[in-house]
N, C-alpha and C. Protein backbone atom coordinates (compact mmCIF):
# COMPACT_ATOMS: atom_id res chain seq x y z
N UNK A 1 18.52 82.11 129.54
CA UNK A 1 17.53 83.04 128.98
C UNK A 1 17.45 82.89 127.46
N UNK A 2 17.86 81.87 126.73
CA UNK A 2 18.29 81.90 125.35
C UNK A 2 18.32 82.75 124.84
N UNK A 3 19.48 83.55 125.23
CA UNK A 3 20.24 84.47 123.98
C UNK A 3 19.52 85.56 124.50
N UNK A 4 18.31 85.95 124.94
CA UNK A 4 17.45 87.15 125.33
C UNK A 4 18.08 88.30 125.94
N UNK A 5 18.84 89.33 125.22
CA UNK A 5 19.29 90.21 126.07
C UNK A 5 20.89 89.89 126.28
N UNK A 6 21.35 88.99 126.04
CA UNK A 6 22.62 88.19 125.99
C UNK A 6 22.90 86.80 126.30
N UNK A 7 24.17 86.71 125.79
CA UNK A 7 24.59 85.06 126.30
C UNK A 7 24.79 84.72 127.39
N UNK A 8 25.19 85.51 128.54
CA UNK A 8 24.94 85.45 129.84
C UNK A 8 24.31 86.19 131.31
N UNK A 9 24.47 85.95 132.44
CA UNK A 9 23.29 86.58 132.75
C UNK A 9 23.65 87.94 132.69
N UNK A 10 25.25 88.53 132.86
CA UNK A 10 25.95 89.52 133.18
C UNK A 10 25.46 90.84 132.29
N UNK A 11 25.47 90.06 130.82
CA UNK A 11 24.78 90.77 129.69
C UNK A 11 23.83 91.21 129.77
N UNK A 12 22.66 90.10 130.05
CA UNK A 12 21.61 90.38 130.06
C UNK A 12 21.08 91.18 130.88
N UNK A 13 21.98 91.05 132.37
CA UNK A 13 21.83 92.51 132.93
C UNK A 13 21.82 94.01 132.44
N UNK A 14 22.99 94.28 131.61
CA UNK A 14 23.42 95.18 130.94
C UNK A 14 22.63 96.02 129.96
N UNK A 15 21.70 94.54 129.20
CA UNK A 15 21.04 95.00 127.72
C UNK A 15 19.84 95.21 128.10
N UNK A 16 19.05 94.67 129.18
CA UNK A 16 17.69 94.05 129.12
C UNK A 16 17.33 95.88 129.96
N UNK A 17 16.44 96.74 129.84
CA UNK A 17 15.86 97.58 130.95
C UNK A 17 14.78 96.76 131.45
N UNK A 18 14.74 97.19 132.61
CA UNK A 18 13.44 97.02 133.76
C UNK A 18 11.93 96.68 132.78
N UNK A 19 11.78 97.55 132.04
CA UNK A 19 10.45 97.74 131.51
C UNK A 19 10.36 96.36 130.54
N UNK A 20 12.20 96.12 129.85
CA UNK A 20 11.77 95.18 128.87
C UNK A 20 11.84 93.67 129.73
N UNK A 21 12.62 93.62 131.05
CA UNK A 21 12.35 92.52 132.07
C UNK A 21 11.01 92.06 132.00
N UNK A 22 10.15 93.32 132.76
CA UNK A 22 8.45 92.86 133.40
C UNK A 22 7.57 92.21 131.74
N UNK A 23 8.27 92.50 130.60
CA UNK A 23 7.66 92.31 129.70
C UNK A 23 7.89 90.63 129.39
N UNK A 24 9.50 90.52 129.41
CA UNK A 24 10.17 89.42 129.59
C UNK A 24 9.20 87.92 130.56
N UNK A 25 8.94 88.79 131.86
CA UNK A 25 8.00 88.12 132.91
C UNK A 25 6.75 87.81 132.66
N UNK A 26 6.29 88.81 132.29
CA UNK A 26 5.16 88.38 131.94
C UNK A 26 4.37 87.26 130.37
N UNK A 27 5.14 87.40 129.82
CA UNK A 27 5.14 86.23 128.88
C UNK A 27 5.43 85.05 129.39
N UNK A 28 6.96 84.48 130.18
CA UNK A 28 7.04 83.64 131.32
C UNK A 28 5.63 83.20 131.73
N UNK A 29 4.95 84.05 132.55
CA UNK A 29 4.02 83.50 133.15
C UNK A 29 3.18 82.93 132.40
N UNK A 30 2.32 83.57 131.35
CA UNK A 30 1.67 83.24 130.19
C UNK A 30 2.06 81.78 129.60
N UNK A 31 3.39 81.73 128.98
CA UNK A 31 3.75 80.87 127.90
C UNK A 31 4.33 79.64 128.61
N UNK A 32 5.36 79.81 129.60
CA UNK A 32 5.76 78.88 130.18
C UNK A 32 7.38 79.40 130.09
N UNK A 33 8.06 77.73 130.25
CA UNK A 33 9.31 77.78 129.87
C UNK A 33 9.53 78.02 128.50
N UNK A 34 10.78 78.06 128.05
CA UNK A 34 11.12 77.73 126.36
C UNK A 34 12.22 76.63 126.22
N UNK A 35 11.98 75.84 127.48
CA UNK A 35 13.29 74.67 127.31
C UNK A 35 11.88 73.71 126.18
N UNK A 36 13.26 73.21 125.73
CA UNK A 36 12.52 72.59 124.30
C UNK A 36 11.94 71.35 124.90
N UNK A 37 12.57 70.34 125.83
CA UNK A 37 12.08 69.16 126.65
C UNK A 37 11.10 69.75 126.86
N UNK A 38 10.39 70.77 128.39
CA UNK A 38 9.57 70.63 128.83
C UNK A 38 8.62 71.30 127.97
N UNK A 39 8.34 71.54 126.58
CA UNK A 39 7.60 72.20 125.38
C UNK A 39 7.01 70.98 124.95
N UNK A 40 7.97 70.04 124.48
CA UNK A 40 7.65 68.70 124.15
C UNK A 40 6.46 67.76 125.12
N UNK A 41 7.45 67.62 126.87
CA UNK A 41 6.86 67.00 127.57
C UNK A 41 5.15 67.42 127.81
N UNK A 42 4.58 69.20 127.27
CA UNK A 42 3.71 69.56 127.87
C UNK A 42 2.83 68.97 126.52
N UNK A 43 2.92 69.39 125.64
CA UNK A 43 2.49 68.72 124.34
C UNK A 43 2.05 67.32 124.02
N UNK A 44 2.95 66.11 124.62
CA UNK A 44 2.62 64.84 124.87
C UNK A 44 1.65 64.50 125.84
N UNK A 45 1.96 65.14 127.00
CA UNK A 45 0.86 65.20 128.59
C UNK A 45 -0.48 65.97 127.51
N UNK A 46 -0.53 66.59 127.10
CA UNK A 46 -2.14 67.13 126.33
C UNK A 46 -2.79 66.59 125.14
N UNK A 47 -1.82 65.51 124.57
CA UNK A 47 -2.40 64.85 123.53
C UNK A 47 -2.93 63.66 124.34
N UNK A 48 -2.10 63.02 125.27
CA UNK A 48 -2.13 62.01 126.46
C UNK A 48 -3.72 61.78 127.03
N UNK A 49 -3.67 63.29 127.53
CA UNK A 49 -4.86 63.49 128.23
C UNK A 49 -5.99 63.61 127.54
N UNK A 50 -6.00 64.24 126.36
CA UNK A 50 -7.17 64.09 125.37
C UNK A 50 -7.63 62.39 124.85
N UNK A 51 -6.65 61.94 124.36
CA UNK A 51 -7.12 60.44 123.65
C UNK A 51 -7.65 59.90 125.06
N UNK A 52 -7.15 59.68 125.97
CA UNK A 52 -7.34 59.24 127.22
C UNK A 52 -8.72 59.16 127.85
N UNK A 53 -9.07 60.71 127.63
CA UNK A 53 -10.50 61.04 127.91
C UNK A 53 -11.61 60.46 127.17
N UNK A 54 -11.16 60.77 125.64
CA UNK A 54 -11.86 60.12 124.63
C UNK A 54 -12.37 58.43 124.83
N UNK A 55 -11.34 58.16 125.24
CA UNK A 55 -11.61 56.34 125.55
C UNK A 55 -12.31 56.16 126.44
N UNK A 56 -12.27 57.16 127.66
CA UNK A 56 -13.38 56.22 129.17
C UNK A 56 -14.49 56.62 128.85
N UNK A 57 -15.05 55.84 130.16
CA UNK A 57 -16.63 56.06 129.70
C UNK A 57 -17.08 57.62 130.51
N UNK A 58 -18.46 57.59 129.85
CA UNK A 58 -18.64 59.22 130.40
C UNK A 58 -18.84 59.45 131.81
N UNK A 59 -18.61 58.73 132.48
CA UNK A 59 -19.44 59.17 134.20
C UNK A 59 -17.64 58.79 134.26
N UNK A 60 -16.49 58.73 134.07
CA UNK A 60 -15.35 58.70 134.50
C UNK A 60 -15.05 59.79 135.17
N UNK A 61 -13.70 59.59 135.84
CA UNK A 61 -13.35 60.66 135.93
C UNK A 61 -12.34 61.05 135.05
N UNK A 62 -12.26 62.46 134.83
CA UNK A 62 -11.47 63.11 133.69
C UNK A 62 -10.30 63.09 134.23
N UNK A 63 -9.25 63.02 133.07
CA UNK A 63 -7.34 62.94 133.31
C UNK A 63 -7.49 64.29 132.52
N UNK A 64 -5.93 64.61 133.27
CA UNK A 64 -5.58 66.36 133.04
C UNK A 64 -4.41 66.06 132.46
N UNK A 65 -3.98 67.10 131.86
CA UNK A 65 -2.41 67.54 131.39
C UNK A 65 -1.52 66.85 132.40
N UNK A 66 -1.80 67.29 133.34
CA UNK A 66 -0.38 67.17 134.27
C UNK A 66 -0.80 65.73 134.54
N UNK A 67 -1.59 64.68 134.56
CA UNK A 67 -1.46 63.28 135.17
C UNK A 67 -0.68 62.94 134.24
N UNK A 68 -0.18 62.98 133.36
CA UNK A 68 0.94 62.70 132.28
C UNK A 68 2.04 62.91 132.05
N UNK A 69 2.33 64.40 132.63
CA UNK A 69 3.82 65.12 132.89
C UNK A 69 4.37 65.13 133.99
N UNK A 70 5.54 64.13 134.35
CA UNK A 70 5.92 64.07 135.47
C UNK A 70 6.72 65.35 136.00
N UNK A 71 6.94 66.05 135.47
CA UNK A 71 7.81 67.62 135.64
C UNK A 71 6.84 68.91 136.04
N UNK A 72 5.53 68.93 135.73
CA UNK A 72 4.68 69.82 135.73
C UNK A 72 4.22 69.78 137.35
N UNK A 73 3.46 70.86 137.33
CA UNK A 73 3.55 71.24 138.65
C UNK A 73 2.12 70.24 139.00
N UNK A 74 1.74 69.67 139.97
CA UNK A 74 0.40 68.76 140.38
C UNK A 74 -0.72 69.88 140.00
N UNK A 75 -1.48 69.38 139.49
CA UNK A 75 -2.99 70.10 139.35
C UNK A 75 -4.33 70.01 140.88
N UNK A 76 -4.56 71.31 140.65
CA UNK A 76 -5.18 71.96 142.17
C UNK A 76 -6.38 71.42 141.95
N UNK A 77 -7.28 70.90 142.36
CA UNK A 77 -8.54 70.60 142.45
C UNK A 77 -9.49 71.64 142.51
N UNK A 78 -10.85 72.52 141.75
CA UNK A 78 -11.26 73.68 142.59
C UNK A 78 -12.20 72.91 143.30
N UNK A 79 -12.76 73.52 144.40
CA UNK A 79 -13.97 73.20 144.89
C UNK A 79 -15.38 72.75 144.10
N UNK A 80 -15.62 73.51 142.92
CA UNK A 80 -16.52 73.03 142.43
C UNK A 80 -16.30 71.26 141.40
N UNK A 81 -15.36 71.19 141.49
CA UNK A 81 -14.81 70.00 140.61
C UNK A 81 -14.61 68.69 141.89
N UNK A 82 -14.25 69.36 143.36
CA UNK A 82 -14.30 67.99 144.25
C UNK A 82 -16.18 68.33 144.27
N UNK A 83 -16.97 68.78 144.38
CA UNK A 83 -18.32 68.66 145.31
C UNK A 83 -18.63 68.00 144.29
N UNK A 84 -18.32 68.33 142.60
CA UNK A 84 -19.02 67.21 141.43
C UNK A 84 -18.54 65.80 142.04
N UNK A 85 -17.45 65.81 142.22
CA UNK A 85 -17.04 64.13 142.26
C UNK A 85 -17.58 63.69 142.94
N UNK A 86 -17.88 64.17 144.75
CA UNK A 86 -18.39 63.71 146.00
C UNK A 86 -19.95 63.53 145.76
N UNK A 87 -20.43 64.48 144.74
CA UNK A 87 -21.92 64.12 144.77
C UNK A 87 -21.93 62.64 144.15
């Protein structure tokens, strides 16, 4: 948890209330991890994916964040993004 509430989880049991947990969580969800690798790795995968894009031609298909980050979770396709491709 770096240091959040304590150095271990025992602490962090101790220090953290409920209210300041869901607060805890919900940034999580928002921000991500705070391991410094996968901060880095997400950062490289989005510069990756930008120059990347920049270079093909325009009727390509577009590269995402995650075709770059092997740690990240696979990217979902929506429906309106397969019926573009299939048309």
């Amino acid at each position: 948890m770096n240091g959040i509430g304590g150095r271990t989880i025992a602490e962090a049991q101790e220090n953290l209330t409920y209210p300041e947990f869901l607060v805890w969580m919900k940034f999580r969800q928002k921000r991500g991890s705070l391991h410094p690798g996968m901060r880095v790795e997400t950062a490289l995968a989005r510069f990756q994916a930008f120059y990347a894009n920049v270079k093909l031609p325009k009727d390509a298909l577009r590269l995402h964040q995650e075709d770059f980050a092997p740690h990240m979770d696979p990217r979902v396709e929506s429906l309106d993004e397969a019926v573009a491709r299939w048309a």
